[in-house]
PDB file of N, CA and C in Angstrom:
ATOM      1  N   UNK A   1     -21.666  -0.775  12.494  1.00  0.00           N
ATOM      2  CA  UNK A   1     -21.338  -2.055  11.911  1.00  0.00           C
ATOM      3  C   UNK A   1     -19.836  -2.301  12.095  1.00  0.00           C
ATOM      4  N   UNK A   2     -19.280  -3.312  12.759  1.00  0.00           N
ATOM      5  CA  UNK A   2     -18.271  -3.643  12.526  1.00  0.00           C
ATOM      6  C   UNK A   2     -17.602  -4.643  11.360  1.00  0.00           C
ATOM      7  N   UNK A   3     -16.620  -4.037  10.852  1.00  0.00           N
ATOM      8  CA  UNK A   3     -16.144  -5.230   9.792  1.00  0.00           C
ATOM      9  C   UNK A   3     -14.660  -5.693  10.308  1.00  0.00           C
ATOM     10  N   UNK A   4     -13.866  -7.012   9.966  1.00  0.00           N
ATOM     11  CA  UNK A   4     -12.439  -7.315  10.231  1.00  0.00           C
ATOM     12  C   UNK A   4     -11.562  -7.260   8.888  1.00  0.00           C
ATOM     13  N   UNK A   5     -10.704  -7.044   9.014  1.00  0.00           N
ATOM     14  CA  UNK A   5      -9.413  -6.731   8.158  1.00  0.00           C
ATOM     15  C   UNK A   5      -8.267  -7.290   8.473  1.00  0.00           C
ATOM     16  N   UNK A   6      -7.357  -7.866   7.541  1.00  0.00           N
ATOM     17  CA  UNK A   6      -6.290  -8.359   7.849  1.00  0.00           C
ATOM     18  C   UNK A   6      -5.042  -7.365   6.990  1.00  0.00           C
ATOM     19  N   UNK A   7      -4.317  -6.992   7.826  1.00  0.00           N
ATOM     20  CA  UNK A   7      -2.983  -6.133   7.625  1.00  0.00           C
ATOM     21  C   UNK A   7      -1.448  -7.216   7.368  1.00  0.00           C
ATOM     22  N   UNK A   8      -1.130  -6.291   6.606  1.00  0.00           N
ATOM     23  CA  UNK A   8       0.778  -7.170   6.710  1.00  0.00           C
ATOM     24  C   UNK A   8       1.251  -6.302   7.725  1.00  0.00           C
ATOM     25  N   UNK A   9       2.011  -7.055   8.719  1.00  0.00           N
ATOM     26  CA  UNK A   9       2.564  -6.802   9.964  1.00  0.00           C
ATOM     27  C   UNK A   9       3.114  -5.060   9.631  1.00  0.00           C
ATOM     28  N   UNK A  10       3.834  -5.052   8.246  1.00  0.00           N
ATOM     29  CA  UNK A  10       4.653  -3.513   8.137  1.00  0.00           C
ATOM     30  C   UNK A  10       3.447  -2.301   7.600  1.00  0.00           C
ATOM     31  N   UNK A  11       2.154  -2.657   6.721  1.00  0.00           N
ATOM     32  CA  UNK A  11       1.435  -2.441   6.865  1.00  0.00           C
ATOM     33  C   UNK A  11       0.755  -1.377   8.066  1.00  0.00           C
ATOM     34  N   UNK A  12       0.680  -2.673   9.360  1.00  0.00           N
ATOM     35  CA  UNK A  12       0.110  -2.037  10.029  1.00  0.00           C
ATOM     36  C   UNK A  12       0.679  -1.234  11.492  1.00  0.00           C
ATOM     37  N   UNK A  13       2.566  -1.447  11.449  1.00  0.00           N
ATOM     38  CA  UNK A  13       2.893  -1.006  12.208  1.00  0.00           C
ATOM     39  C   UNK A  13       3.017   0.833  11.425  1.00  0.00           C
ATOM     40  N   UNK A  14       2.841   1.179   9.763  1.00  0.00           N
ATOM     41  CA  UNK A  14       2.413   2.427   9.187  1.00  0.00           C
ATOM     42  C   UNK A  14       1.431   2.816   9.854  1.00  0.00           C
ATOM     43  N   UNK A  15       0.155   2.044  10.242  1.00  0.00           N
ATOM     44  CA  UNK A  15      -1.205   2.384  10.674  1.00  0.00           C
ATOM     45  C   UNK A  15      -0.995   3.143  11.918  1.00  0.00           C
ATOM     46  N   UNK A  16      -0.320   2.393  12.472  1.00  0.00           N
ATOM     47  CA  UNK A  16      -0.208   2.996  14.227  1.00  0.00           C
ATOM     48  C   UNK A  16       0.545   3.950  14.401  1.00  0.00           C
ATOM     49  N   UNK A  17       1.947   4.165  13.657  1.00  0.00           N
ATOM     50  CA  UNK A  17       2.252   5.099  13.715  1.00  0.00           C
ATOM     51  C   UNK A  17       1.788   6.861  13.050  1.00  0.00           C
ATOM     52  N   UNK A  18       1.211   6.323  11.592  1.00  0.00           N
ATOM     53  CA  UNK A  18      -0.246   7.185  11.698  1.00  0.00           C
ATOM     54  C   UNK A  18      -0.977   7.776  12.586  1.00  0.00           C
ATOM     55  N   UNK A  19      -1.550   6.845  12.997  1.00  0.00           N
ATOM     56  CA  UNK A  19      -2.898   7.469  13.858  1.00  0.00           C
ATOM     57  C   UNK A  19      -2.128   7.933  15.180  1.00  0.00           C
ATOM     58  N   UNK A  20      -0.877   7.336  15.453  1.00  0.00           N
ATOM     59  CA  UNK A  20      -0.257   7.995  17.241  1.00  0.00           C
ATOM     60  C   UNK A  20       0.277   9.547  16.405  1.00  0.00           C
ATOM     61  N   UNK A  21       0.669   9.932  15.479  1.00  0.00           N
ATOM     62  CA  UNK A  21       1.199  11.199  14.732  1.00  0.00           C
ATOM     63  C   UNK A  21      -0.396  12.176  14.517  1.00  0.00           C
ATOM     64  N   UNK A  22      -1.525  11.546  14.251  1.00  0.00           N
ATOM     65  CA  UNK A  22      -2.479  12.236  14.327  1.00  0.00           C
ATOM     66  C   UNK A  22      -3.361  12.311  15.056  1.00  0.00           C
ATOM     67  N   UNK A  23      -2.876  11.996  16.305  1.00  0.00           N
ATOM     68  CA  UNK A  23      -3.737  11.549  17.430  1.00  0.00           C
ATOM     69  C   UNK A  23      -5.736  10.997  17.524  1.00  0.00           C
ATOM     70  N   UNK A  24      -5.277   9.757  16.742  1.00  0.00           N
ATOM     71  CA  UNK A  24      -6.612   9.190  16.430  1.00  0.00           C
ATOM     72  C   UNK A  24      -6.125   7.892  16.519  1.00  0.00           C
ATOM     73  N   UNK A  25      -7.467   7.160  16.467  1.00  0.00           N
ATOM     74  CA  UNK A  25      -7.359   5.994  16.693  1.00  0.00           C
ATOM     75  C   UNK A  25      -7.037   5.066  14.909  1.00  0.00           C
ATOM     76  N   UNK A  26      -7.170   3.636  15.209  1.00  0.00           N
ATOM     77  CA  UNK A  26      -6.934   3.364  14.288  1.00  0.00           C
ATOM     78  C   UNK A  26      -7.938   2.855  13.095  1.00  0.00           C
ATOM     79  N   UNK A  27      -8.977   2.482  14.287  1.00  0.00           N
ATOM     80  CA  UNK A  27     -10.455   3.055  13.442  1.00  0.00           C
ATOM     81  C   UNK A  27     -10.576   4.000  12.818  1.00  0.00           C
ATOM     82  N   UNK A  28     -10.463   5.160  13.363  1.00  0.00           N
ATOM     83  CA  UNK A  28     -10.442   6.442  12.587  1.00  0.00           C
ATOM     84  C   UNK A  28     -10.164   6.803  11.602  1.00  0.00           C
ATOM     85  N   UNK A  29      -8.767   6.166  11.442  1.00  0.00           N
ATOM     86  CA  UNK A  29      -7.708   6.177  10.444  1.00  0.00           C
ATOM     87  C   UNK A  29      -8.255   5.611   9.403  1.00  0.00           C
ATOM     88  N   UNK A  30      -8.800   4.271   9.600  1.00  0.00           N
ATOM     89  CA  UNK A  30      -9.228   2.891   8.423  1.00  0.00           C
ATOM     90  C   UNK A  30     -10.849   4.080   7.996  1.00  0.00           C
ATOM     91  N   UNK A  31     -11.509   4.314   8.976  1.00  0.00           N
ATOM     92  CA  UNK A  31     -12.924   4.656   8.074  1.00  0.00           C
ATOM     93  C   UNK A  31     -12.500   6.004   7.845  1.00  0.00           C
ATOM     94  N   UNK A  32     -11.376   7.170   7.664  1.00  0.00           N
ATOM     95  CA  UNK A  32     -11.471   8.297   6.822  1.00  0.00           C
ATOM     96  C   UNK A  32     -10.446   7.731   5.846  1.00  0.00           C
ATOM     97  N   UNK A  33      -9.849   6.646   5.423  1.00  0.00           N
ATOM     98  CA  UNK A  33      -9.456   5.958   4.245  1.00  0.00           C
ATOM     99  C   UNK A  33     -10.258   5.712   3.289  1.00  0.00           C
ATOM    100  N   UNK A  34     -11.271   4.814   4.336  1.00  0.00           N
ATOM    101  CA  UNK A  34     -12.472   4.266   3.326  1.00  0.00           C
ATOM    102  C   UNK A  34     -13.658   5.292   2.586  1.00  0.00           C
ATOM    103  N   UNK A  35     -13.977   6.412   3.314  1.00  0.00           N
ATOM    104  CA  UNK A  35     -14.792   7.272   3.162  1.00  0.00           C
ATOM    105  C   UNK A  35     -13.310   7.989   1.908  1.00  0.00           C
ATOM    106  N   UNK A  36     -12.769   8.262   1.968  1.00  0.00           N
ATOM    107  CA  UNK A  36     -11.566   8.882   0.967  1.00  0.00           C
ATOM    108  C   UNK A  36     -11.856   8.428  -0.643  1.00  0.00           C
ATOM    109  N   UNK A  37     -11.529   7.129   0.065  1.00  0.00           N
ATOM    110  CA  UNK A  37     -11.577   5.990  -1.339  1.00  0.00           C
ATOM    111  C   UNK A  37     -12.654   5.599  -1.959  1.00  0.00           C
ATOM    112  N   UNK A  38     -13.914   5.828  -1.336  1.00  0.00           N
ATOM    113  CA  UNK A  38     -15.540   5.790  -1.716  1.00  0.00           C
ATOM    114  C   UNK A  38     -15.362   7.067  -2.745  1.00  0.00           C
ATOM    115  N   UNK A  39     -14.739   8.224  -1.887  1.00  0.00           N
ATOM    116  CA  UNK A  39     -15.603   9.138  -2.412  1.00  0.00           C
ATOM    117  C   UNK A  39     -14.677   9.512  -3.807  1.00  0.00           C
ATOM    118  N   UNK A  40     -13.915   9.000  -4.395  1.00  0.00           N
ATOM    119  CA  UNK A  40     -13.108   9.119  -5.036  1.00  0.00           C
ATOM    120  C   UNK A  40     -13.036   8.635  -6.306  1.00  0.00           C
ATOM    121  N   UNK A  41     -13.518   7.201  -6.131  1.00  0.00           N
ATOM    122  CA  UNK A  41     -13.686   6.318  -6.912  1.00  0.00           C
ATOM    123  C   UNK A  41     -15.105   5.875  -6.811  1.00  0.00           C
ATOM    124  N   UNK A  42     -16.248   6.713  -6.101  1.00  0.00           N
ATOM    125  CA  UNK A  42     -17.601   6.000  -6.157  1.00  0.00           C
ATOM    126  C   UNK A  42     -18.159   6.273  -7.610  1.00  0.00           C
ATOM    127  N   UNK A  43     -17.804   5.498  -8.466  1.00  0.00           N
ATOM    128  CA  UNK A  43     -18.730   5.752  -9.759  1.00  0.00           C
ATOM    129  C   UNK A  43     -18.024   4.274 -10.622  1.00  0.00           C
ATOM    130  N   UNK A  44     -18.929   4.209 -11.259  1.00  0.00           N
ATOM    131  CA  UNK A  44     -19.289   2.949 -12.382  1.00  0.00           C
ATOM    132  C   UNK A  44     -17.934   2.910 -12.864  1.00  0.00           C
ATOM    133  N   UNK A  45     -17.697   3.973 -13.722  1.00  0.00           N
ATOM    134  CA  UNK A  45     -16.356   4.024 -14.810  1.00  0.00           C
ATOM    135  C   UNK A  45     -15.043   3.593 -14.046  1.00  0.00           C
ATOM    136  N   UNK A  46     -15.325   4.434 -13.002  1.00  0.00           N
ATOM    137  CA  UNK A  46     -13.673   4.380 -12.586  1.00  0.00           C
ATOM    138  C   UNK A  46     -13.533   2.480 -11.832  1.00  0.00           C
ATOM    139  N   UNK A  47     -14.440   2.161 -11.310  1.00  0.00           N
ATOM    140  CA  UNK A  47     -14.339   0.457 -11.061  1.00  0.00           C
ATOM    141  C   UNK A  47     -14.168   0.051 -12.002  1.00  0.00           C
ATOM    142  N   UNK A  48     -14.816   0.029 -13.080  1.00  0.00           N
ATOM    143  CA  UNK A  48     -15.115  -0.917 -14.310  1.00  0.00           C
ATOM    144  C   UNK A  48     -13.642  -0.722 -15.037  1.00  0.00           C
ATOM    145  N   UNK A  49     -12.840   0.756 -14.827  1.00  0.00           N
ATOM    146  CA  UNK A  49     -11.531   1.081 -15.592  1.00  0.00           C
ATOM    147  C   UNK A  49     -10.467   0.136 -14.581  1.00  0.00           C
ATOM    148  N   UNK A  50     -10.155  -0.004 -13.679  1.00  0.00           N
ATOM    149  CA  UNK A  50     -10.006  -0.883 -12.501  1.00  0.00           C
ATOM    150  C   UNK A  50      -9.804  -2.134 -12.393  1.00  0.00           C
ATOM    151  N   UNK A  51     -11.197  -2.373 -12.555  1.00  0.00           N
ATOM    152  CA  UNK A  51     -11.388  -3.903 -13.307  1.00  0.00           C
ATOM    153  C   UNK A  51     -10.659  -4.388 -14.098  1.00  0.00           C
ATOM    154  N   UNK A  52     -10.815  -4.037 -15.233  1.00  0.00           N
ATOM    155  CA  UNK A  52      -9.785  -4.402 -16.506  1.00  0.00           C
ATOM    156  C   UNK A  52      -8.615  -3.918 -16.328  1.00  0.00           C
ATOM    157  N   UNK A  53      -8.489  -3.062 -15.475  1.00  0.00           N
ATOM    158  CA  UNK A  53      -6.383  -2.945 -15.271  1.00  0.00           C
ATOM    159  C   UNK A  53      -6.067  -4.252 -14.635  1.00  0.00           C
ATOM    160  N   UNK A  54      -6.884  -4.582 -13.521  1.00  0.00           N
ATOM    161  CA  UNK A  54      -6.522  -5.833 -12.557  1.00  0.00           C
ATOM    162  C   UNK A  54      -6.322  -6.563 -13.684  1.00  0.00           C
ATOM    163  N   UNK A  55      -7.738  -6.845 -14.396  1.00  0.00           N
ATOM    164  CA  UNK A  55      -7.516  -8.387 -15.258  1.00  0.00           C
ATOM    165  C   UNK A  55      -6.376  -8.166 -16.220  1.00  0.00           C
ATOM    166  N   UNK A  56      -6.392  -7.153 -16.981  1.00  0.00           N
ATOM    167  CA  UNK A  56      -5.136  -7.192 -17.915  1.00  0.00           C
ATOM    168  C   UNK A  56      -3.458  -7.636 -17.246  1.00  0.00           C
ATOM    169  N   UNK A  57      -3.209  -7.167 -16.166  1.00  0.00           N
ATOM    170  CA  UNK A  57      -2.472  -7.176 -15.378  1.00  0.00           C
ATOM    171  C   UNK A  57      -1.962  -9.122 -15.231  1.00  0.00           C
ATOM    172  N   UNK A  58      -2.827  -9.813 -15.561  1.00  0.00           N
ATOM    173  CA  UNK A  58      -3.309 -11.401 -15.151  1.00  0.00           C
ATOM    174  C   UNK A  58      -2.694 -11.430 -13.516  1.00  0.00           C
ATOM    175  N   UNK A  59      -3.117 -10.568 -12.238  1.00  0.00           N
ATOM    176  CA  UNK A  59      -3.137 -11.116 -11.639  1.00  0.00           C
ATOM    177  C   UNK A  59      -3.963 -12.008 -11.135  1.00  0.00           C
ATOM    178  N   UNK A  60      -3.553 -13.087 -10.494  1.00  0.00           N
ATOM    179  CA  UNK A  60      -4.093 -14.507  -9.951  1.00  0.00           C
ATOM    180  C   UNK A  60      -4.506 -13.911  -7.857  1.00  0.00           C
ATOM    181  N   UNK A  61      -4.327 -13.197  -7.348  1.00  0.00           N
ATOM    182  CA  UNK A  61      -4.170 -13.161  -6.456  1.00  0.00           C
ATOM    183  C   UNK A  61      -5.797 -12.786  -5.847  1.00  0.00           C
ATOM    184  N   UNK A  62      -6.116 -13.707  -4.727  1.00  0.00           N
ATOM    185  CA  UNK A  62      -7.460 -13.539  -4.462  1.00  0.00           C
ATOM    186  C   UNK A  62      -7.557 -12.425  -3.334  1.00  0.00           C
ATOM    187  N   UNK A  63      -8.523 -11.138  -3.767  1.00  0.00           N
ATOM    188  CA  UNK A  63      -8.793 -10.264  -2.738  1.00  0.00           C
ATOM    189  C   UNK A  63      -9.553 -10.369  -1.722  1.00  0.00           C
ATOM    190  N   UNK A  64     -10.465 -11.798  -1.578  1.00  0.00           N
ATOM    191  CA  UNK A  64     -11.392 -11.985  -0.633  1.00  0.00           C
ATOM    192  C   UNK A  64     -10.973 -13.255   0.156  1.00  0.00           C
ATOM    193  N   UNK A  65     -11.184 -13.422   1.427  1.00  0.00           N
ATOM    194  CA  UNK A  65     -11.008 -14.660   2.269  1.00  0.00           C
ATOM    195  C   UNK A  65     -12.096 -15.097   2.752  1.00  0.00           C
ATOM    196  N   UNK A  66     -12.300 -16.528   3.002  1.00  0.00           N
ATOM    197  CA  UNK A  66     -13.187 -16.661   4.154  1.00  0.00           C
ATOM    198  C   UNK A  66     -13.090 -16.385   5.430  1.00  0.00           C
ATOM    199  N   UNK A  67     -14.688 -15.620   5.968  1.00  0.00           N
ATOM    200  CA  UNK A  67     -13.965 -15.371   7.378  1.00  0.00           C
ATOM    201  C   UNK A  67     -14.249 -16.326   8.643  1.00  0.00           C
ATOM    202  N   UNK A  68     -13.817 -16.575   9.475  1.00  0.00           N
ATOM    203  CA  UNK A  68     -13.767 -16.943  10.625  1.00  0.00           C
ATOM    204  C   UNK A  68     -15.680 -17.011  11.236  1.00  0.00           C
ATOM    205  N   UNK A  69     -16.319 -17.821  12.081  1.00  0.00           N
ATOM    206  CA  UNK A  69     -17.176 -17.454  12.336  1.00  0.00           C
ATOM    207  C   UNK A  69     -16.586 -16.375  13.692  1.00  0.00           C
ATOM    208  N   UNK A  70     -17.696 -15.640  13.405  1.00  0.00           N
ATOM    209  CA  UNK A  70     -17.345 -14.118  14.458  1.00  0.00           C
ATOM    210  C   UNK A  70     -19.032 -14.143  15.213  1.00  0.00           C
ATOM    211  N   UNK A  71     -19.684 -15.010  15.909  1.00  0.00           N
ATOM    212  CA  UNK A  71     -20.625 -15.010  16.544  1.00  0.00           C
ATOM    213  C   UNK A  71     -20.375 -15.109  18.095  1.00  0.00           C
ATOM    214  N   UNK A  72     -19.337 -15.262  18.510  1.00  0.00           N
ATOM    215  CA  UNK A  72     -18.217 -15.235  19.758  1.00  0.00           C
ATOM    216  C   UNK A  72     -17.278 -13.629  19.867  1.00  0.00           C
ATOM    217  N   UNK A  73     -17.170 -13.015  18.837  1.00  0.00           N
ATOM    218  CA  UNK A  73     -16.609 -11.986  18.299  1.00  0.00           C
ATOM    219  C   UNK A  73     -17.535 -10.234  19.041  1.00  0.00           C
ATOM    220  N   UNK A  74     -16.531  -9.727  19.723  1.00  0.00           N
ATOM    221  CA  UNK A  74     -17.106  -8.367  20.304  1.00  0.00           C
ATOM    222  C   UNK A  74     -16.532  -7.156  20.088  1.00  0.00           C
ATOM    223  N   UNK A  75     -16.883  -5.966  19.789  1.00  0.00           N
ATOM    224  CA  UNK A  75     -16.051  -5.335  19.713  1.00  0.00           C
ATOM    225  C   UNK A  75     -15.088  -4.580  21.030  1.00  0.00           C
TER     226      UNK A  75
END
């Protein structure tokens, strides 16, 4: 499955220099993040504790975008 992501430019010049220091790609890099962060935080409590830090916090800032149609889109 492919998914898209959007990086801040400094962000993702960290990424690359990452993955060129561990000689992997940058896929690599993003899904042993994600598998990291699943496995870390995969449970009810720790989202739900999460949750309410965000909201207490009152940030306003939206974590989701619309995306682009990607039916032209290859990997």
């Amino acid at each position: 499955m492919a998914i898209g992501i959007r990086l801040e430019p400094e962000l993702e010049k960290q990424l690359d220099r990452l993955a060129q220091s561990l000689g992997k790609t940058r896929s690599a890099c993003v899904r042993e993040a994600i598998a990291h962060y699943l496995h870390r935080f995969d449970g009810d409590e720790e989202a739900k504790r999460q949750s309410s830090l965000i909201a207490a916090s009152g940030c306003t800032q939206q974590w989701s975008e619309p995306l682009p149609d990607w039916d032209d889109w290859t990997a």
